[in-house]
N, C-alpha and C. Protein backbone atom coordinates (compact mmCIF):
# COMPACT_ATOMS: atom_id res chain seq x y z
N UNK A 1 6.98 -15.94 10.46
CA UNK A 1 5.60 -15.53 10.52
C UNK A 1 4.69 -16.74 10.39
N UNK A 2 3.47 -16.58 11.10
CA UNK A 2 2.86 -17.79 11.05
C UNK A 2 1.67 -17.59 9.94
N UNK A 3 1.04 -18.93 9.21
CA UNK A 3 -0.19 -18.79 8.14
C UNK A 3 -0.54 -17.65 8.29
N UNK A 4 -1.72 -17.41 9.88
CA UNK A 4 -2.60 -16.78 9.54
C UNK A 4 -2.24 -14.80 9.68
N UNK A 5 -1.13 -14.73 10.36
CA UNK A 5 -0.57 -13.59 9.67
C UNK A 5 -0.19 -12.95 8.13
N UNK A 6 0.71 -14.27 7.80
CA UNK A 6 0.39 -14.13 6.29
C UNK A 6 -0.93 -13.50 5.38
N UNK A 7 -1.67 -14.41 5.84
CA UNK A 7 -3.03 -14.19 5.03
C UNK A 7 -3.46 -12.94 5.76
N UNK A 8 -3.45 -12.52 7.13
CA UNK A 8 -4.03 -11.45 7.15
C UNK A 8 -2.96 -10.34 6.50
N UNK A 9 -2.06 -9.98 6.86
CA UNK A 9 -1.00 -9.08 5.17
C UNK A 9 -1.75 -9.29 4.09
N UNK A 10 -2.13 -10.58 3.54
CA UNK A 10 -2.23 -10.13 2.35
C UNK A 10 -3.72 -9.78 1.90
N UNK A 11 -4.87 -10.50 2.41
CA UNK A 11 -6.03 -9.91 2.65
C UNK A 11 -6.02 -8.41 2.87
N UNK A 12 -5.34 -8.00 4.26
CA UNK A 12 -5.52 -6.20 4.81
C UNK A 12 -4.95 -5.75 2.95
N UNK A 13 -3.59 -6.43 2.40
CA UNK A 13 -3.22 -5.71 0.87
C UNK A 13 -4.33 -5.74 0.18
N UNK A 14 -4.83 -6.40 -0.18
CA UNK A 14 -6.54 -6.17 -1.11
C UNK A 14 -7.19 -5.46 -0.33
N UNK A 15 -7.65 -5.09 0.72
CA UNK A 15 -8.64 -4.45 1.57
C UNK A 15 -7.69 -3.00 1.15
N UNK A 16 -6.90 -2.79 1.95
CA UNK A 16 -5.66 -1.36 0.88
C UNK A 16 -6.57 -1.09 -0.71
N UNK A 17 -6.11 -1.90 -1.05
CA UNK A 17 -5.81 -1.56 -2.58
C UNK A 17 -7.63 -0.78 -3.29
N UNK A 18 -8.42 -1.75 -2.77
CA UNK A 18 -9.74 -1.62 -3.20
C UNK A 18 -10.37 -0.40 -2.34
N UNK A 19 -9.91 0.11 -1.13
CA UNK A 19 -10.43 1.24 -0.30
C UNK A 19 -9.24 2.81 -1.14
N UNK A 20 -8.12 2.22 -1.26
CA UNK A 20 -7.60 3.36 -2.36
C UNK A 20 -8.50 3.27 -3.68
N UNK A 21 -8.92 2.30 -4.56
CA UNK A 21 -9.57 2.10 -5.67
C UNK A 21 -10.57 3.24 -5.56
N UNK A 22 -11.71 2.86 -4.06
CA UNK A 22 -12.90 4.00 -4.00
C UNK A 22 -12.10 5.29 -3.33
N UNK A 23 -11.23 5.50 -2.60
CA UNK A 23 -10.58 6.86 -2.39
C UNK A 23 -10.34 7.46 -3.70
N UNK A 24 -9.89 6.86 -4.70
CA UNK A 24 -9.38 7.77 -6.27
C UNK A 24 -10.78 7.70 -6.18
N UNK A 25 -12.16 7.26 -6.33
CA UNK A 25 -13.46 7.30 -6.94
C UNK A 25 -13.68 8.53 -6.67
N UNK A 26 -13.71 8.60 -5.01
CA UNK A 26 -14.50 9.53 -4.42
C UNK A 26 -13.46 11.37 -4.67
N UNK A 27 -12.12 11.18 -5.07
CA UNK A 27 -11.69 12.35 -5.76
C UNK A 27 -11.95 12.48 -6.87
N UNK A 28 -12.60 12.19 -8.08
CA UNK A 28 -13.66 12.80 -8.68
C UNK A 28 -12.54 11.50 -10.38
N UNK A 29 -11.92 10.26 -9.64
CA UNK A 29 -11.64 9.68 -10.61
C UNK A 29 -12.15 8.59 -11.04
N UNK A 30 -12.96 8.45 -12.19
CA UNK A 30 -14.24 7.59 -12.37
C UNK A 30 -13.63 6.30 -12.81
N UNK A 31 -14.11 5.24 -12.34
CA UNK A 31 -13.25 3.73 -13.29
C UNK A 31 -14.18 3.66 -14.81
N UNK A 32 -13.10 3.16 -15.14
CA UNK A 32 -13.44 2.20 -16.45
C UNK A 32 -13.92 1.07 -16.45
N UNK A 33 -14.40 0.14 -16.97
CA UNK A 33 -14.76 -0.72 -17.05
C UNK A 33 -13.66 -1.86 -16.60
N UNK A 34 -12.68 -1.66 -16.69
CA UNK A 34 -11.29 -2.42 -16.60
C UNK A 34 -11.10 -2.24 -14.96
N UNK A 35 -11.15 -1.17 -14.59
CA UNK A 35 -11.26 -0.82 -13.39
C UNK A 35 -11.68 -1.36 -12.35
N UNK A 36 -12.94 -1.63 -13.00
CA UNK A 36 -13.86 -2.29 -12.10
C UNK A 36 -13.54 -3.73 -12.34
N UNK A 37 -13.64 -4.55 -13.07
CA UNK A 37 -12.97 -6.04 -13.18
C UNK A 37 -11.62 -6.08 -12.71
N UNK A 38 -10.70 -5.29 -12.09
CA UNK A 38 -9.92 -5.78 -11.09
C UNK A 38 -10.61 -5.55 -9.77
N UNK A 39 -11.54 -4.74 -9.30
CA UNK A 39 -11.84 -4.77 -7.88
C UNK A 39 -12.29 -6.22 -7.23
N UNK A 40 -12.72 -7.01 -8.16
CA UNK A 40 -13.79 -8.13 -7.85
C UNK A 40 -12.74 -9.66 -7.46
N UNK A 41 -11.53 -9.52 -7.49
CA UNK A 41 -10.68 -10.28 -7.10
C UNK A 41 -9.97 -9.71 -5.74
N UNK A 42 -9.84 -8.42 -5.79
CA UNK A 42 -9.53 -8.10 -4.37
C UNK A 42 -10.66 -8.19 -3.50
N UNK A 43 -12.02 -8.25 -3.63
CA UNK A 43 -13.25 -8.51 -2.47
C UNK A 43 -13.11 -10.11 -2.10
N UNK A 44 -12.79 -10.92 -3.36
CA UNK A 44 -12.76 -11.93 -3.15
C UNK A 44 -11.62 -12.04 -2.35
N UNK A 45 -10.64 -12.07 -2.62
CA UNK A 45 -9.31 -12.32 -1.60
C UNK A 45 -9.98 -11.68 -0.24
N UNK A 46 -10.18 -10.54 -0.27
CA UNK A 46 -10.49 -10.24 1.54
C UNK A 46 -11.63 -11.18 2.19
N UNK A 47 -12.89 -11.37 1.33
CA UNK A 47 -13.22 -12.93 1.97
C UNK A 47 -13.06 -13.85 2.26
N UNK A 48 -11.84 -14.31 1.41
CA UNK A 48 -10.92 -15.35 1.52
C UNK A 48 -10.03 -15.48 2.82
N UNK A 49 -9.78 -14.60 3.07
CA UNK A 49 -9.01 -14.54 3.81
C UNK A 49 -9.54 -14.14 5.39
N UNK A 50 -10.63 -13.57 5.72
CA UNK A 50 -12.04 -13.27 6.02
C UNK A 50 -11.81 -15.02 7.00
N UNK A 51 -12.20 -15.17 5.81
CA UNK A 51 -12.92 -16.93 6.23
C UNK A 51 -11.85 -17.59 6.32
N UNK A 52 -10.45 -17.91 6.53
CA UNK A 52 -9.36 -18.24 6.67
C UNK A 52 -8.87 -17.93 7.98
N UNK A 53 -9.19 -16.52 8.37
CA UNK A 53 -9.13 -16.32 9.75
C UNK A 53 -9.81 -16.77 10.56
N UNK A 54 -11.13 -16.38 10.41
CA UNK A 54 -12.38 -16.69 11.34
C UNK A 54 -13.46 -17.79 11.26
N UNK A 55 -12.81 -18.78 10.58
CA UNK A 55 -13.68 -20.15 10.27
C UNK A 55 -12.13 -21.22 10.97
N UNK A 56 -13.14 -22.30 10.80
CA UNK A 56 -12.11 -23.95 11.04
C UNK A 56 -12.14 -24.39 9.18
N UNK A 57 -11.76 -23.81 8.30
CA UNK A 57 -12.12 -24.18 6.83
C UNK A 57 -10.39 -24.30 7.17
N UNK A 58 -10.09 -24.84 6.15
CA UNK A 58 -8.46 -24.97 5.77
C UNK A 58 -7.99 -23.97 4.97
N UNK A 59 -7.24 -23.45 5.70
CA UNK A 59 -6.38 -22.16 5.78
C UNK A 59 -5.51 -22.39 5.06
N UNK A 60 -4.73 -23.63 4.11
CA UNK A 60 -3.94 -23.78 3.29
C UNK A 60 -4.84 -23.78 2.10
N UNK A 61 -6.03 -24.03 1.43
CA UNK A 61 -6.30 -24.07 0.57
C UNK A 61 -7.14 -23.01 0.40
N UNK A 62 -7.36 -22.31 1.06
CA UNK A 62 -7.97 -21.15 1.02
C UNK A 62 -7.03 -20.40 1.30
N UNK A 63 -5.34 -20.69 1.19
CA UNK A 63 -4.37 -19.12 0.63
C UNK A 63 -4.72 -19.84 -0.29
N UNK A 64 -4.49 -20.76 -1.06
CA UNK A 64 -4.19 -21.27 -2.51
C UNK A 64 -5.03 -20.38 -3.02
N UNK A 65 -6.79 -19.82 -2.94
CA UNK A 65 -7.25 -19.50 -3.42
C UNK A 65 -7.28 -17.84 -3.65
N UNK A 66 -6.89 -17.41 -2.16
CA UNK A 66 -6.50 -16.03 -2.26
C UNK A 66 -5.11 -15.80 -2.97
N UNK A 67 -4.20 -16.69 -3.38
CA UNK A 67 -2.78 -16.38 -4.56
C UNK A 67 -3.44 -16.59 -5.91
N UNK A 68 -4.25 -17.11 -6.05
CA UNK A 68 -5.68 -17.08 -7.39
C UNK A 68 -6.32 -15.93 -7.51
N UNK A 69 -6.43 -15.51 -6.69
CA UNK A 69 -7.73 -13.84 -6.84
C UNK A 69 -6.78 -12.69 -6.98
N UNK A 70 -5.04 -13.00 -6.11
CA UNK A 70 -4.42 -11.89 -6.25
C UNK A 70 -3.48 -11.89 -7.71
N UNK A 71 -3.31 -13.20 -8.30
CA UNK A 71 -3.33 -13.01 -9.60
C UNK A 71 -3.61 -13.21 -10.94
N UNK A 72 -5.04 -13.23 -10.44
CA UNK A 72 -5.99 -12.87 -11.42
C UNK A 72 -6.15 -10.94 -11.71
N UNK A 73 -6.34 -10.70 -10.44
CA UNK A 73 -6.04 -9.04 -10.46
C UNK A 73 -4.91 -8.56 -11.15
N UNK A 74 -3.92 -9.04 -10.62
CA UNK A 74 -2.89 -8.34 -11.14
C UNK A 74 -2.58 -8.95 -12.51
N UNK A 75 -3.14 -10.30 -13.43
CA UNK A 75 -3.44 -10.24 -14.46
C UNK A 75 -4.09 -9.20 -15.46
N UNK A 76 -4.82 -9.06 -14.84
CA UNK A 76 -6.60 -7.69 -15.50
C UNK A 76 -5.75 -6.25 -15.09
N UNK A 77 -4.54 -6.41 -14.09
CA UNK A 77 -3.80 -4.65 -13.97
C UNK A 77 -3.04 -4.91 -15.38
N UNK A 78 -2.24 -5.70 -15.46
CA UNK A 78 -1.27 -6.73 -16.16
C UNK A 78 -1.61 -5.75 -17.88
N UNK A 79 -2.79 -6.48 -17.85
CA UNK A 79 -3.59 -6.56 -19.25
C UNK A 79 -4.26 -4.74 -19.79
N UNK A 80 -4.83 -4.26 -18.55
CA UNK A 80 -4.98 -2.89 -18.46
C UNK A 80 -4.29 -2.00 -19.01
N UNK A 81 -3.04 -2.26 -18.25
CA UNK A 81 -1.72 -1.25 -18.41
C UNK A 81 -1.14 -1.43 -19.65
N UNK A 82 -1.37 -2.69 -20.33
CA UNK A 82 -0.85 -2.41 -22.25
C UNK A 82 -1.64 -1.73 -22.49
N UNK A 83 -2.68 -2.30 -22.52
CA UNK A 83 -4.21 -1.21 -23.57
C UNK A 83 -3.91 0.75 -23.04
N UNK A 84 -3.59 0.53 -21.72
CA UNK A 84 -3.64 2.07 -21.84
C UNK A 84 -2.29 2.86 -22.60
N UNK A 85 -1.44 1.67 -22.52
CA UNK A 85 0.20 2.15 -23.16
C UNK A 85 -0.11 1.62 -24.75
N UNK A 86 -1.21 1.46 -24.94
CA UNK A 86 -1.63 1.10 -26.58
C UNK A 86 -0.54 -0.41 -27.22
N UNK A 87 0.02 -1.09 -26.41
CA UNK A 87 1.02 -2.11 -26.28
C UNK A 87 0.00 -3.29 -27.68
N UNK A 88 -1.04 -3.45 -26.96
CA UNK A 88 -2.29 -4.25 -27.21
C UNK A 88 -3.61 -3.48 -27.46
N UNK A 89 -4.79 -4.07 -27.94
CA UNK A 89 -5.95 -3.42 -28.22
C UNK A 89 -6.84 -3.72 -26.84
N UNK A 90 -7.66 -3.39 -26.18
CA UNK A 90 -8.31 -3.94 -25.20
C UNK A 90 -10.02 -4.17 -25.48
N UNK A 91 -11.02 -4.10 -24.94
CA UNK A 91 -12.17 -4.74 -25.74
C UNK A 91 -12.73 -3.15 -25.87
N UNK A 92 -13.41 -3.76 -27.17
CA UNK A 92 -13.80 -2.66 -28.13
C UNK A 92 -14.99 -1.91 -27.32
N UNK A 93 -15.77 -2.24 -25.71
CA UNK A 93 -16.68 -1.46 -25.52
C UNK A 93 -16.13 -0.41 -24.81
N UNK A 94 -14.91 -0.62 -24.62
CA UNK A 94 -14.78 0.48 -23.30
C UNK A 94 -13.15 0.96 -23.76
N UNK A 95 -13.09 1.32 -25.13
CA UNK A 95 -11.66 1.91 -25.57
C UNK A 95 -12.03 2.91 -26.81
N UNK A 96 -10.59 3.32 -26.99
CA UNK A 96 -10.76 4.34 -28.36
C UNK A 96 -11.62 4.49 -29.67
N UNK A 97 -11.70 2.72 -29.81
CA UNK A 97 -11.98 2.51 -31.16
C UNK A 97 -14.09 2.05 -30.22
N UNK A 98 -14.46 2.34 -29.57
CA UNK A 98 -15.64 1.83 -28.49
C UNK A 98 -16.77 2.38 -29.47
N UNK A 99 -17.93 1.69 -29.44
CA UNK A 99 -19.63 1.94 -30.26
C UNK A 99 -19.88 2.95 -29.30
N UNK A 100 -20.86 3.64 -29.22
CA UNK A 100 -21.90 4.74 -28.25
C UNK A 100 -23.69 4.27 -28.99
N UNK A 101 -23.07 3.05 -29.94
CA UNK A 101 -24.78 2.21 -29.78
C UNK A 101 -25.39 1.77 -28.43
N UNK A 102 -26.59 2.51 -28.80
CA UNK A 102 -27.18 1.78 -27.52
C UNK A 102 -27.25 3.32 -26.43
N UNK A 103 -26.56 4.05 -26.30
CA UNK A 103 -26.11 5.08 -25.20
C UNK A 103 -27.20 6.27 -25.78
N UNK A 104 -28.00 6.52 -24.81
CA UNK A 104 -29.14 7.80 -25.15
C UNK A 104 -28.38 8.95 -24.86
N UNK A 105 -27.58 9.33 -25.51
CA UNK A 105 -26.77 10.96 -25.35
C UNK A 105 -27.37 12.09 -25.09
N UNK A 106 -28.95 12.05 -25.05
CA UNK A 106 -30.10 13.14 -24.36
C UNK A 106 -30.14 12.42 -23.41
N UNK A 107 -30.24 11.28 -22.71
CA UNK A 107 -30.36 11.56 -21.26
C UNK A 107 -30.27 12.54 -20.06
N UNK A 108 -31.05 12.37 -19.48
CA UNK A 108 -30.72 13.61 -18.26
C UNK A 108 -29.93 12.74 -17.23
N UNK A 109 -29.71 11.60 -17.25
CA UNK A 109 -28.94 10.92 -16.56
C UNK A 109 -27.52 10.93 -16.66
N UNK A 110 -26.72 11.25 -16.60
CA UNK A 110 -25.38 11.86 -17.39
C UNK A 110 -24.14 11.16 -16.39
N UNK A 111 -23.61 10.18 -16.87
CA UNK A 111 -22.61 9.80 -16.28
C UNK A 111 -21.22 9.50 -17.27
N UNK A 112 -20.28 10.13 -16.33
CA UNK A 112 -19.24 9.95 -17.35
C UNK A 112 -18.55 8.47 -17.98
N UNK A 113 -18.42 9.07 -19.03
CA UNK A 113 -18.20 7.83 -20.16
C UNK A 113 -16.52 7.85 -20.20
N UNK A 114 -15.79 6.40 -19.01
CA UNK A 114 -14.09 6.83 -19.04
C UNK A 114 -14.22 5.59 -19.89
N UNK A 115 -12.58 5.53 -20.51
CA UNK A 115 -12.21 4.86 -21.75
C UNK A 115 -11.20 4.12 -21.31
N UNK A 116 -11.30 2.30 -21.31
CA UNK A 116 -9.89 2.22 -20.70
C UNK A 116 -8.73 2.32 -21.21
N UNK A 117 -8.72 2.74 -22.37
CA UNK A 117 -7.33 3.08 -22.88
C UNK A 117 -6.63 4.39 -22.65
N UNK A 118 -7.42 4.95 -22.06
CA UNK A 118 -6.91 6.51 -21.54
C UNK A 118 -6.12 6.13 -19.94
N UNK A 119 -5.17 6.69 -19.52
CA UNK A 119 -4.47 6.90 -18.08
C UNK A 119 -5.04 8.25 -17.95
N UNK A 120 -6.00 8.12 -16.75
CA UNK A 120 -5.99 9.03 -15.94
C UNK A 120 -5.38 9.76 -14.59
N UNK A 121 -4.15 9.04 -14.66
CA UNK A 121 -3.43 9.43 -13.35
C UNK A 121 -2.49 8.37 -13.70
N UNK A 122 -1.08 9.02 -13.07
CA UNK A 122 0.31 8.04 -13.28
C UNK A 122 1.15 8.87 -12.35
N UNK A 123 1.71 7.81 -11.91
CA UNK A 123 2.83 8.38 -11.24
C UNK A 123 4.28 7.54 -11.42
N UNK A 124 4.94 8.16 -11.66
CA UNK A 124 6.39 7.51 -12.07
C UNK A 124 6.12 6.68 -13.43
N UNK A 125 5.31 7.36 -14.36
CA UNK A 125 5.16 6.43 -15.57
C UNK A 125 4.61 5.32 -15.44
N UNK A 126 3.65 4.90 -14.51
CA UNK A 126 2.92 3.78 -13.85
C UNK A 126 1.38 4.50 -13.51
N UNK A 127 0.48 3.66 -14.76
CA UNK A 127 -1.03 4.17 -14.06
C UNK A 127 -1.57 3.05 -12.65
N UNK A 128 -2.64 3.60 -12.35
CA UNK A 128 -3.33 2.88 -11.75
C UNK A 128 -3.48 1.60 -11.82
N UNK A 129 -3.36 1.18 -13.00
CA UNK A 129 -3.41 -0.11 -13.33
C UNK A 129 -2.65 -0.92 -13.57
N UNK A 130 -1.43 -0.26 -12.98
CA UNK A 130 0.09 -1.24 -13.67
C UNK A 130 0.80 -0.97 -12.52
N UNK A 131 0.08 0.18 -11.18
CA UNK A 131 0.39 -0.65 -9.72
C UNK A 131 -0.19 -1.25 -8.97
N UNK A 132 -1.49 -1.60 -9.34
CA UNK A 132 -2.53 -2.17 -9.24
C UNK A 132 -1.84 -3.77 -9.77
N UNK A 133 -1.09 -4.29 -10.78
CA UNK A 133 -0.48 -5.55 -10.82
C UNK A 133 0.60 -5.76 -10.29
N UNK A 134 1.38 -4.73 -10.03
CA UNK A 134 2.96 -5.08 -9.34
C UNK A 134 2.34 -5.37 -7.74
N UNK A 135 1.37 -4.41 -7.42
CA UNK A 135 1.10 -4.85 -5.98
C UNK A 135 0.46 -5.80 -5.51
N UNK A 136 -0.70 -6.42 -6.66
CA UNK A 136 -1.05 -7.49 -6.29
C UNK A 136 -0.03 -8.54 -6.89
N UNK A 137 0.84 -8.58 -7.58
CA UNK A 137 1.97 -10.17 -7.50
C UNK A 137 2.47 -9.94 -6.60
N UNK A 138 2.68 -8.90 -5.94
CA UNK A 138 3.32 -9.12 -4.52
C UNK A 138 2.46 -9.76 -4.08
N UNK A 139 1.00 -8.85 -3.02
CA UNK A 139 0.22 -10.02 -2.44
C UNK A 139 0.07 -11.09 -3.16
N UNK A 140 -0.11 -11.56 -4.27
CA UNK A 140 0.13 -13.15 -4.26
C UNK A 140 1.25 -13.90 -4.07
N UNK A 141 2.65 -13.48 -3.76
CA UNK A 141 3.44 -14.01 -3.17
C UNK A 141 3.17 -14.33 -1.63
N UNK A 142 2.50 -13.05 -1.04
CA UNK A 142 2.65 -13.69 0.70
C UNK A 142 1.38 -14.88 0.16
N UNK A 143 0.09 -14.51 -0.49
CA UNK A 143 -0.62 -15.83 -0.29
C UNK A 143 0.43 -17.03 -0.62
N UNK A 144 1.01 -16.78 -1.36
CA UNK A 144 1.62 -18.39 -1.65
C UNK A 144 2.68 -18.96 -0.55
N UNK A 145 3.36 -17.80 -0.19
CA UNK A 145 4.08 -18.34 1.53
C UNK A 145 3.09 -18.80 2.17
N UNK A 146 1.69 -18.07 2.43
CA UNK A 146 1.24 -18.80 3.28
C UNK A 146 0.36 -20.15 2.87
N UNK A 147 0.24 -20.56 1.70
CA UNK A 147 -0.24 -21.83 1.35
C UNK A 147 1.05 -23.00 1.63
N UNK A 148 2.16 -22.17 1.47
CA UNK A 148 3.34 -23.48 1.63
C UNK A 148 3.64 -23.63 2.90
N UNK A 149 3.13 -22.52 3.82
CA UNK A 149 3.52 -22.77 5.71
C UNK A 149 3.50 -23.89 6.31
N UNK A 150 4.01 -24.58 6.88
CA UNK A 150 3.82 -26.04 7.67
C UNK A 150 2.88 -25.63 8.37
């Protein structure tokens, strides 16, 4: 396979992953805060890779950077998936032990308040967020084939 196939696999894998991310949204499954700090490495990788295709920029150092965004994500799935398996504690605004300082609970504005230590969906004993890292160390493997391509 040549570079820029590579990179497009693994770009289209973040473009996947983050259009399933808003497909669970739009079935009525709200992110967490955790949630959302993995999406922001898969936008980046699909730009990356974006501009890897369709620019004269160097296509080897720009996989280098998309095997950076894909595991950084799958770091933050990585890190997710203890806190929700209670492995580790995760940050105190958006978990069990979380303040509601600050939060006007009369609001008429009413949006749901998810917790990232809760799994809201699993399949095979794997939430969202712990295939959310196995799939992005994969895509950062093809980025890294394709940073080492002649």
């Amino acid at each position: 396979m040549t570079r820029k196939t590579l990179i497009a696999i693994a770009a289209g894998g973040s473009l996947a992953l983050l259009g399933g991310a808003f497909l669970f949204q739009t079935l009525g499954y709200a992110p967490c805060k955790m949630c959302l700090w993995q999406r922001w490495p898969h936008a980046a990788a699909i730009v990356i890779g974006a501009l890897a295709l369709l620019t004269a920029l160097p296509a080897r150092a720009l996989a280098a950077l998309g095997a950076f965004a894909a595991l950084t994500t799958a770091g933050i799935g990585f890190y997710h998936a203890g806190v929700e398996q209670k492995w580790w504690e995760g940050p105190s605004s958006c978990t069990g032990g979380g303040s509601l300082e600050g939060v006007d609970l009369l609001s008429t504005d009413i949006t749901p308040i998810v917790m990232c230590d809760d799994i809201v969906w699993s399949l095979f004993g794997l939430s969202m967020a712990g295939y959310n890292a196995l799939f992005s160390l994969a895509l950062a493997a093809v980025w890294i084939m394709a940073a080492r391509k002649a």
